[in-house]
Protein backbone atom coordinates (compact mmCIF):
# COMPACT_ATOMS: atom_id res chain seq x y z
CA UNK A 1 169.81 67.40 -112.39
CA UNK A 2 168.59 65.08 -109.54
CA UNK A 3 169.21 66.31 -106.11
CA UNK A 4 170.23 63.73 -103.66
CA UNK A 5 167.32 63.55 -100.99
CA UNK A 6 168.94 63.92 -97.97
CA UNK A 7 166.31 62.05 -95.76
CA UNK A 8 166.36 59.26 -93.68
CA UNK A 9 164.58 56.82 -95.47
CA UNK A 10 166.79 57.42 -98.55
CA UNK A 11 169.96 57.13 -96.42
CA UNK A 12 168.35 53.79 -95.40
CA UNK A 13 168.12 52.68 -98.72
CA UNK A 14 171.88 53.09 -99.31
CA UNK A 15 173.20 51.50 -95.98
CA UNK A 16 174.98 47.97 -97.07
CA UNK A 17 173.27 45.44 -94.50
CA UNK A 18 176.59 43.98 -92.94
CA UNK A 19 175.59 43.26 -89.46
CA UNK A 20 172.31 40.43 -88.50
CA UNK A 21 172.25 41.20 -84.53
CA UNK A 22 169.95 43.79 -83.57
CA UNK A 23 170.07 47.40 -83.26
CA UNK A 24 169.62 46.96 -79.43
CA UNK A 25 172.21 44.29 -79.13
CA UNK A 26 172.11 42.47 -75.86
CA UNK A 27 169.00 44.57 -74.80
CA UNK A 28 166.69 42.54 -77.45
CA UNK A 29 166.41 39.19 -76.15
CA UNK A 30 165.81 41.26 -72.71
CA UNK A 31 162.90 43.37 -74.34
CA UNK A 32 161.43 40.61 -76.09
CA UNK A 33 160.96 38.29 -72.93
CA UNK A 34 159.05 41.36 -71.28
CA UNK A 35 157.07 41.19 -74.50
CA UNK A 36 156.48 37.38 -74.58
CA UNK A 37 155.47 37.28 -70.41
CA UNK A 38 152.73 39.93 -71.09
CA UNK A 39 151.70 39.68 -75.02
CA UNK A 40 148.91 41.85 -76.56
CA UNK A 41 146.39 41.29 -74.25
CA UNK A 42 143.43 42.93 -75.92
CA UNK A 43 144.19 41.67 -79.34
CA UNK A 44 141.35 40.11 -81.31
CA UNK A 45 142.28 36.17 -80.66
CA UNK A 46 142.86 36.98 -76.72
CA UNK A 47 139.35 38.22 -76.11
CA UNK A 48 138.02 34.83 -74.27
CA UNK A 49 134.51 35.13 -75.23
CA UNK A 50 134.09 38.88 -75.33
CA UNK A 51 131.78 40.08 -77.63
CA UNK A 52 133.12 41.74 -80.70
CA UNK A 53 131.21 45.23 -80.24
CA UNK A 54 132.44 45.31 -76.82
CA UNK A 55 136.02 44.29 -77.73
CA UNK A 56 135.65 46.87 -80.12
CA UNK A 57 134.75 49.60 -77.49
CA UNK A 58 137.58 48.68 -75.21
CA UNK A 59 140.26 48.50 -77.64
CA UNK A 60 138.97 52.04 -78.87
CA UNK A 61 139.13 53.28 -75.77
CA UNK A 62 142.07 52.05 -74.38
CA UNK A 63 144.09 53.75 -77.71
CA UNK A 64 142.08 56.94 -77.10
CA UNK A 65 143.56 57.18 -73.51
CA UNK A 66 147.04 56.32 -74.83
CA UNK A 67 146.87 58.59 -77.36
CA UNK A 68 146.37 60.89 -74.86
CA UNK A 69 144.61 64.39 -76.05
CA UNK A 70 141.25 65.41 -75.48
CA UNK A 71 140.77 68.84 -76.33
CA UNK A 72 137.48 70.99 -75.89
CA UNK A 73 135.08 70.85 -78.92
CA UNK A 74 134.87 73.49 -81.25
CA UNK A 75 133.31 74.10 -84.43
CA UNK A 76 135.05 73.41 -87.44
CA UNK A 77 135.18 76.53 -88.48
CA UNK A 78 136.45 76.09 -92.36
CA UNK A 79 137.47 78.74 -94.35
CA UNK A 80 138.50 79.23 -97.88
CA UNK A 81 141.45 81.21 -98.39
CA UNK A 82 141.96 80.73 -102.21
CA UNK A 83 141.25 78.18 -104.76
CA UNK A 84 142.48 77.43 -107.97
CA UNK A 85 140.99 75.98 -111.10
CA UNK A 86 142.01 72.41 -112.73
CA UNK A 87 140.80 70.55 -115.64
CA UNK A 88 137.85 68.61 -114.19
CA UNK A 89 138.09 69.74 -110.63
CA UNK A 90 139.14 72.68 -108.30
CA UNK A 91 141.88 73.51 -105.47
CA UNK A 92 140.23 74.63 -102.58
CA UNK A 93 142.90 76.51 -99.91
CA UNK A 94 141.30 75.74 -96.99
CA UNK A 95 141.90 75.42 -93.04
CA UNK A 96 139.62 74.22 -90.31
CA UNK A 97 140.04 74.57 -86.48
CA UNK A 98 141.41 71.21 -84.77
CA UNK A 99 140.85 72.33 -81.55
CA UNK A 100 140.86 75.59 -79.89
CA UNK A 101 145.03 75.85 -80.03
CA UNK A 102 145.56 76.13 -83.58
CA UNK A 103 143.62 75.43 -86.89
CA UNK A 104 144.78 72.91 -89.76
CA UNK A 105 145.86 74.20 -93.06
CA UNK A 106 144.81 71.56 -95.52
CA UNK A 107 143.95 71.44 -99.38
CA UNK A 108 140.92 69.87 -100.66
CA UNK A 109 140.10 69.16 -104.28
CA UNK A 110 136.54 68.83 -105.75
CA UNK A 111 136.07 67.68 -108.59
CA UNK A 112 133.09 69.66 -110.88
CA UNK A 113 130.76 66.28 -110.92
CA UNK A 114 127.23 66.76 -109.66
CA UNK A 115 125.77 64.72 -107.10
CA UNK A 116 127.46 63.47 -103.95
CA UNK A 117 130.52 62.11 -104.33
CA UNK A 118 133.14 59.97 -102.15
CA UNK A 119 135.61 60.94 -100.38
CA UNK A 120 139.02 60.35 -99.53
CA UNK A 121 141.37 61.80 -96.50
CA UNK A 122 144.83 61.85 -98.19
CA UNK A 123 148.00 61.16 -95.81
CA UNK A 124 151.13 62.83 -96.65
CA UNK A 125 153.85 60.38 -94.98
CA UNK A 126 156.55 61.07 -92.65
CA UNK A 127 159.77 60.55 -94.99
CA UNK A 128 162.12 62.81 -92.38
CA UNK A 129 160.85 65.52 -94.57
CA UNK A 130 159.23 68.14 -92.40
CA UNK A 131 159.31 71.23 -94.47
CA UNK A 132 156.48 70.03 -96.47
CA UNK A 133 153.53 67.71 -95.96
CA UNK A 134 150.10 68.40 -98.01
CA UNK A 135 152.48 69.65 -100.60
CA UNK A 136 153.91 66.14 -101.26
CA UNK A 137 150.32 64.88 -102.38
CA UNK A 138 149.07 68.05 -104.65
CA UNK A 139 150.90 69.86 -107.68
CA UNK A 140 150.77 73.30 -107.57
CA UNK A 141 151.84 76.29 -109.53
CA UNK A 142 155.15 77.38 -108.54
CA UNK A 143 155.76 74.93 -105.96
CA UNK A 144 159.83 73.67 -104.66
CA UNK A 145 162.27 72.87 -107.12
CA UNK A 146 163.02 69.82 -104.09
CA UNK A 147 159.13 68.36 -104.08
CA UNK A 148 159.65 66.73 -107.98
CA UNK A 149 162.63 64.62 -106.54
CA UNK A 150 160.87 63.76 -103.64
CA UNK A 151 157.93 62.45 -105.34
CA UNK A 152 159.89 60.64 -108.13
CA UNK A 153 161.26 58.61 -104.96
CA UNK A 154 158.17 57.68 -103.51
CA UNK A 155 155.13 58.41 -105.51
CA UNK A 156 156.13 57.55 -109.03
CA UNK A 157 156.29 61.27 -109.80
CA UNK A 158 152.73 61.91 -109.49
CA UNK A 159 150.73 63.82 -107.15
CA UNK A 160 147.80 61.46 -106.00
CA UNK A 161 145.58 63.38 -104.62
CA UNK A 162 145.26 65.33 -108.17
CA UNK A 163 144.92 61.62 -109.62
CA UNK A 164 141.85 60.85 -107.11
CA UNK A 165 139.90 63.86 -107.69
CA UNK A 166 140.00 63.14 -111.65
CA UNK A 167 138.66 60.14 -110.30
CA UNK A 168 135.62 61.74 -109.08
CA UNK A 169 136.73 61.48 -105.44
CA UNK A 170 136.36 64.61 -102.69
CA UNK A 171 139.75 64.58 -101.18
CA UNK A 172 141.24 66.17 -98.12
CA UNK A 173 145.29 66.68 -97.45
CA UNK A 174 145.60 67.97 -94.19
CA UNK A 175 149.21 69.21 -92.58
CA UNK A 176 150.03 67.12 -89.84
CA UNK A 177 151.34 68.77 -87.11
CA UNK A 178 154.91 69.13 -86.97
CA UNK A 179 154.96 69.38 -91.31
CA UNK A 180 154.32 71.71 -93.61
CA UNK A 181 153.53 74.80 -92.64
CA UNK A 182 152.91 73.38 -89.16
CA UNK A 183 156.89 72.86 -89.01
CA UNK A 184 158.75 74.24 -85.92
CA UNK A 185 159.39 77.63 -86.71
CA UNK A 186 161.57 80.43 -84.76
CA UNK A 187 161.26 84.47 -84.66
CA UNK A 188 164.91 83.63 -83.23
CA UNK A 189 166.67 81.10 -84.52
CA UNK A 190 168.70 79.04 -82.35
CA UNK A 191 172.71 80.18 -83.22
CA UNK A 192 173.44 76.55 -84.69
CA UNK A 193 170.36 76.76 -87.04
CA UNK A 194 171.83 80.27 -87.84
CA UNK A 195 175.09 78.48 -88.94
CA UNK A 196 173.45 75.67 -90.68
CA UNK A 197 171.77 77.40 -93.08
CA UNK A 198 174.41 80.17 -93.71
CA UNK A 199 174.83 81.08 -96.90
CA UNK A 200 171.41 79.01 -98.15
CA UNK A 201 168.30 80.71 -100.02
CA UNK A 202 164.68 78.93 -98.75
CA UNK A 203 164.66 78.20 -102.84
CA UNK A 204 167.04 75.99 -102.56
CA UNK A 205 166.74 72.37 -102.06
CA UNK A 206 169.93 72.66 -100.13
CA UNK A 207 168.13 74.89 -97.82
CA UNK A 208 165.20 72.46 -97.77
CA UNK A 209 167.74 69.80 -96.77
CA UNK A 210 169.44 71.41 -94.04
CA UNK A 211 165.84 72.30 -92.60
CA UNK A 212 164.78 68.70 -92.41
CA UNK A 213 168.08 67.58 -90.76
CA UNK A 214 167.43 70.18 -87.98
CA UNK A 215 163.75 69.06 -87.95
CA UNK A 216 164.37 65.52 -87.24
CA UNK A 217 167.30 66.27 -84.82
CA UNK A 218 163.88 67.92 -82.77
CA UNK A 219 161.69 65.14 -82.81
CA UNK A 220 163.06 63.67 -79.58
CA UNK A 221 162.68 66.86 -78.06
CA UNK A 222 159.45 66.99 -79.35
CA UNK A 223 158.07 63.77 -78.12
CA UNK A 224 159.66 64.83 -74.54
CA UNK A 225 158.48 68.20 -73.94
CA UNK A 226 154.91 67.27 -75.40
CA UNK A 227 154.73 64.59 -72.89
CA UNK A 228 155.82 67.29 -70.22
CA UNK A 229 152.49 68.95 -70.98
CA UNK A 230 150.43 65.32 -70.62
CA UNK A 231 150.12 65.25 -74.60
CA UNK A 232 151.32 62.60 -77.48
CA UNK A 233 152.49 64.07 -80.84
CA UNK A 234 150.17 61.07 -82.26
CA UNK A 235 147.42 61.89 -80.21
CA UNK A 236 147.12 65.31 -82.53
CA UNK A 237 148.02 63.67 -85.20
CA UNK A 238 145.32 61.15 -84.98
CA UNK A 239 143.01 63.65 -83.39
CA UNK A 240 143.03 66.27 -86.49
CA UNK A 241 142.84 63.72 -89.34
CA UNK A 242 139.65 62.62 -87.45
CA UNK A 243 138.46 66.46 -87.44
CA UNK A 244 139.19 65.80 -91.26
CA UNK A 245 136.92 63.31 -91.82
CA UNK A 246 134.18 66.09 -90.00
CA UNK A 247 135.20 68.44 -92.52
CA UNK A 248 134.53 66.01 -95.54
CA UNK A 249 131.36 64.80 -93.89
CA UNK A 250 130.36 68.39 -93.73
CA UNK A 251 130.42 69.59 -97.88
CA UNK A 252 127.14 69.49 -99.56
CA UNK A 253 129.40 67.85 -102.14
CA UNK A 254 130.10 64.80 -100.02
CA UNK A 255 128.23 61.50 -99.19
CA UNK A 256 129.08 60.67 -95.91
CA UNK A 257 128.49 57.34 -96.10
CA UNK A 258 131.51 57.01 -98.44
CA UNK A 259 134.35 58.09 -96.91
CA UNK A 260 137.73 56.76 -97.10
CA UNK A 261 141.71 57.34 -96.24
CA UNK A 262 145.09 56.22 -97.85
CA UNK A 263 148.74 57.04 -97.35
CA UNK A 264 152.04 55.73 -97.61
CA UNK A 265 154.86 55.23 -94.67
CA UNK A 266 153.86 57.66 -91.60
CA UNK A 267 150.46 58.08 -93.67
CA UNK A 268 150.45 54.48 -93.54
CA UNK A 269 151.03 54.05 -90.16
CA UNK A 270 148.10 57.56 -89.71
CA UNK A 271 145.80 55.52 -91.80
CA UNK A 272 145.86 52.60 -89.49
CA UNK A 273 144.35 54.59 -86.57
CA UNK A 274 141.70 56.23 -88.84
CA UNK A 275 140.77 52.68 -89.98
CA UNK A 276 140.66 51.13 -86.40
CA UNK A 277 139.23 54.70 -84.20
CA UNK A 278 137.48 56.00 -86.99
CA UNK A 279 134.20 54.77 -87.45
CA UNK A 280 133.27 57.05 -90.20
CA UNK A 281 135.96 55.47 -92.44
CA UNK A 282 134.46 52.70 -94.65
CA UNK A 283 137.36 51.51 -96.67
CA UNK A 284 141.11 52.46 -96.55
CA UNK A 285 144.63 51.61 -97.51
CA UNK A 286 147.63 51.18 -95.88
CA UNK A 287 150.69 51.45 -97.47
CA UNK A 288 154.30 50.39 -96.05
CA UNK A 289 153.39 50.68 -92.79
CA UNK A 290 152.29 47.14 -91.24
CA UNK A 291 153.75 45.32 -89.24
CA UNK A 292 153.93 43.05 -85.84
CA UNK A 293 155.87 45.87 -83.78
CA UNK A 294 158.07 43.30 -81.53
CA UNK A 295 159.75 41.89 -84.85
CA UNK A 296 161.37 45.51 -85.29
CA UNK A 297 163.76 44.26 -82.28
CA UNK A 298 165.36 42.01 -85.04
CA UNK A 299 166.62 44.85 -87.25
CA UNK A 300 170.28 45.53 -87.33
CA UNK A 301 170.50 49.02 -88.06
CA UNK A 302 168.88 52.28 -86.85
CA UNK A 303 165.13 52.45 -87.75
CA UNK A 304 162.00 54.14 -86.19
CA UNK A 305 163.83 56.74 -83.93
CA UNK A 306 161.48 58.79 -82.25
CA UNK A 307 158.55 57.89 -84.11
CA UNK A 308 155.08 59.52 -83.27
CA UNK A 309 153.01 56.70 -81.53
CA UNK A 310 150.36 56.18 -78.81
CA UNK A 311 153.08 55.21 -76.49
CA UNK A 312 151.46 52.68 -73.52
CA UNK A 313 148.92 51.33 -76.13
CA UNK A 314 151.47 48.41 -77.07
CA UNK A 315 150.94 46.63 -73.62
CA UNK A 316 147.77 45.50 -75.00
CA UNK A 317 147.91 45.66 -78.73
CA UNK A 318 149.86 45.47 -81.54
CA UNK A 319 149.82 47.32 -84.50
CA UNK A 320 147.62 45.29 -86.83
CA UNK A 321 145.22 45.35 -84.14
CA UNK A 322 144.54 48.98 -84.11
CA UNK A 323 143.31 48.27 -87.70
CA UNK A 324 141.66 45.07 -86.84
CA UNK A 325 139.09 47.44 -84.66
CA UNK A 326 137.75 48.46 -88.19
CA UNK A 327 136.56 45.02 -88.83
CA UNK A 328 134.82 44.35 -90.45
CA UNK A 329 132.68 47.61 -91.49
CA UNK A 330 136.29 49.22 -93.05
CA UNK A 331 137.27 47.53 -95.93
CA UNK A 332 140.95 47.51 -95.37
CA UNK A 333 143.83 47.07 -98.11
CA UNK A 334 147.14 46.54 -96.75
CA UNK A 335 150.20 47.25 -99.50
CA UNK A 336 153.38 45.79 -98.45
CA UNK A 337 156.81 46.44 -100.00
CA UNK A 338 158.92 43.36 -100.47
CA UNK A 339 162.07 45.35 -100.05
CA UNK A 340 161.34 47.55 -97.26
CA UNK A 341 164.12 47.90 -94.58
CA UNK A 342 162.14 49.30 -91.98
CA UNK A 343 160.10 46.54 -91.35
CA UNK A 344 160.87 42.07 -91.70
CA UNK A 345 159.85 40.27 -93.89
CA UNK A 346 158.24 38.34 -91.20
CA UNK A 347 156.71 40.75 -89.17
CA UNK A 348 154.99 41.87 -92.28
CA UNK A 349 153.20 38.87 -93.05
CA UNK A 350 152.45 37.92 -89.36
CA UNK A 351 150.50 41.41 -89.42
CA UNK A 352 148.90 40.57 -92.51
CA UNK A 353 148.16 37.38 -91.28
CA UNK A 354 146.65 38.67 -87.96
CA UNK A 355 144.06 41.16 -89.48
CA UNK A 356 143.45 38.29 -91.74
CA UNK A 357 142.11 36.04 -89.01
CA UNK A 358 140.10 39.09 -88.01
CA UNK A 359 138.42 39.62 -91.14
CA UNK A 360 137.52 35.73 -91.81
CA UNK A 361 136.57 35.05 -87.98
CA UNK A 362 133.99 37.93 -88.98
CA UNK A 363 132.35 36.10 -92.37
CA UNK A 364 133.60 39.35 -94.23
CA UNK A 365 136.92 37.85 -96.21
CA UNK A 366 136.30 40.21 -99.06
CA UNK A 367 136.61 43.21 -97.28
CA UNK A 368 140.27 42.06 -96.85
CA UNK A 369 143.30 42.19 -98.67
CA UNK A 370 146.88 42.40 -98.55
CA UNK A 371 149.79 42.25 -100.84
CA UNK A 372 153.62 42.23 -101.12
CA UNK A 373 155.11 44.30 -104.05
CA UNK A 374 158.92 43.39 -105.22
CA UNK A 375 160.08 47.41 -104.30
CA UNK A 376 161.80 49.35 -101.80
CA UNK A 377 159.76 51.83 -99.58
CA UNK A 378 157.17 53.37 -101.88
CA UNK A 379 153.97 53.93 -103.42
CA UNK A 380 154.45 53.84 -106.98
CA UNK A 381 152.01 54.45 -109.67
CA UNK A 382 150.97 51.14 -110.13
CA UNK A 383 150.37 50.54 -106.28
CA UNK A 384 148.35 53.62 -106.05
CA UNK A 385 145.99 52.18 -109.21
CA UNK A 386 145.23 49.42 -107.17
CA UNK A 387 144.50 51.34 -104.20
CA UNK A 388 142.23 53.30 -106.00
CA UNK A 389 140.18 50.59 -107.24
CA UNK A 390 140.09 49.23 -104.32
CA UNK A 391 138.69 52.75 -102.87
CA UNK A 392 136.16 52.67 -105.65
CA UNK A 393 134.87 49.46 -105.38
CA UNK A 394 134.07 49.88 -101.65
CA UNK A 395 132.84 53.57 -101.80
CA UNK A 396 130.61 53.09 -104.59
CA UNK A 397 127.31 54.09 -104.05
């Protein structure tokens, strides 16, 4: 038996679309005149003869200050805790230190090929569902009755990252902090969490449910109290997938001139800053996350509450830009879903179009595509083939 997924993406799905003004009713057409006085004043088209490297280093830098974190370097530190044997490649158990405040729990799968091989960094997405992250990516032995639904949703049933390493790629799935076991966690619970989750076993997906409610009821808090301290939730976020791309440039296993990322919907939306700040990344994949942020005004229902984000960096560029900064040594796809209610139609394509422009400005077309698929939110199995060949054809040797 199915188990409804009680997420917010899901509860999207089902919402009837009866209403056409925005969200923000008469506060849109205020919001988007701020917007249309000031514009994106570091994107690409709006550099007025400044040279691409050093448009480049600017736009890097000005996310890096937005994103706000800049902890003390440490080793990496890696350590293998277990690892368990597949047909053609291994589980490796693994965490690494992302700064000195905490260390990453991630799994990485080698496959047994000799030789160095690419390399992937494997983005679990947002979803609303905290209580797992790296665990949405890999099958393992014993794992929640409530993942299988979960992926059936939004992967097609399969667990990628299992489907990239029998591809002969290295791949990485780090928790991202605020998922997995990096989820807010009490000694003692608060007396309403108590009550919520009365009469519930962890095994349950009911359990699982009522956990991810709570979590996203937090992530306003979250983003509040983190900026208390001077520190974005995205800025760790983007900070310790970058320490993951250190760890796969690290293994004997790995070329490190082949590197690449992927993920779908908030691993989307991660893979755009590792495409744009990353400049290790070679070729990546975006999927259902792109789009020109100001067109979000136009949606008539609630979307994008509280989202992670490098909050400041929008007063000079928009979200296809941050990828555009990748151009044109990333080879970037970008999978759209035709049917996706968190984004327009139109702001979708106007992003496309944007890193587009980018891309042919820079005599590297190729190294650019994008593409609408007639589905809802997702990144079915046929998607994900094409992302992989598109993966393999730019990290071959």
């Amino acid at each position: 038996m199915r188990v409804p997924l009680l997420v917010f993406l899901a509860a999207l799905t089902a919402w009837p679309q009866q209403r056409s003004e925005s969200w923000l009713g008469n506060l849109a057409p205020v919001i988007e005149s701020m917007h249309r006085e000031r514009g994106f004043p570091l994107a690409y088209e709006n550099r007025k003869g400044m040279p691409v490297e050093e448009w480049r280093r600017r736009g890097r830098e000005e996310v890096l200050r937005f994103l706000s974190y800049f902890p003390k370097p440490v080793p990496l530190d890696v350590k293998v805790h277990s690892t368990v044997q597949r047909e053609g490649y291994e589980i490796r158990v693994i965490s690494f230190a992302g700064s000195a405040h905490y260390r990453v729990p991630a799994y990485l799968l080698v496959p047994k090929a000799a030789g160095k091989l690419p390399a992937v960094v494997a983005l679990h997405d947002h979803g609303g569902w905290f209580y797992h992250g790296k665990e949405k990516l890999v099958r393992m032995d014993g794992e929640h009755a409530a993942l299988q639904s979960f992926r059936d949703q939004y992967y097609g049933g399969r667990g990628y990252a299992d489907e990239l390493a029998r591809r002969g790629f290295v791949v990485i799935v780090p928790d991202a902090f605020y998922w997995g076991e990096r989820r807010m966690q009490y000694s003692q619970p608060p007396q309403e969490l108590t009550a919520r989750l009365a009469g519930l076993r962890p095994e349950q997906p009911e359990y699982v449910a009522a956990m991810n409610r709570w979590l996203r009821e937090r992530n306003a808090d979250l983003n509040t109290w983190l900026s208390f301290s001077g520190v974005s939730w995205m800025g760790i976020v983007v900070h310790d997938d970058r320490r993951a791309v250190e760890v796969l440039a690290s293994l004997p296993e790995v070329d490190a001139g082949r590197i690449g990322c992927l993920g779908l919907s908030g691993g989307g939306y991660r893979s755009t800053y590792l495409t744009g700040m990353e400049p290790r990344i070679r070729a990546s994949v975006i999927t259902g996350w792109m789009t020109s942020l100001p067109t979000t005004l136009e949606i008539p229902y609630a979307v994008h509450s509280a989202l992670f984000d490098a909050f400041g960096v929008h007063a000079l560029l928009d979200h296809p830009d941050i990828a555009a900064l990748g151009a044109p040594h990333c080879a970037l796809f970008v999978q759209n879903c035709g049917q996706d209610r968190l984004f327009t139609r139109a702001g979708m394509e106007s992003a496309a179009a944007r890193i587009r422009a980018v891309y042919s400005d820079l005599k590297q077309p190729a190294r650019y595509q994008s593409r609408f698929y007639d589905v809802p939110h997702q990144f079915n199995t046929a998607m994900q083939d094409e992302a992989f060949e598109w993966l393999s054809r730019w990290l071959a040797p």
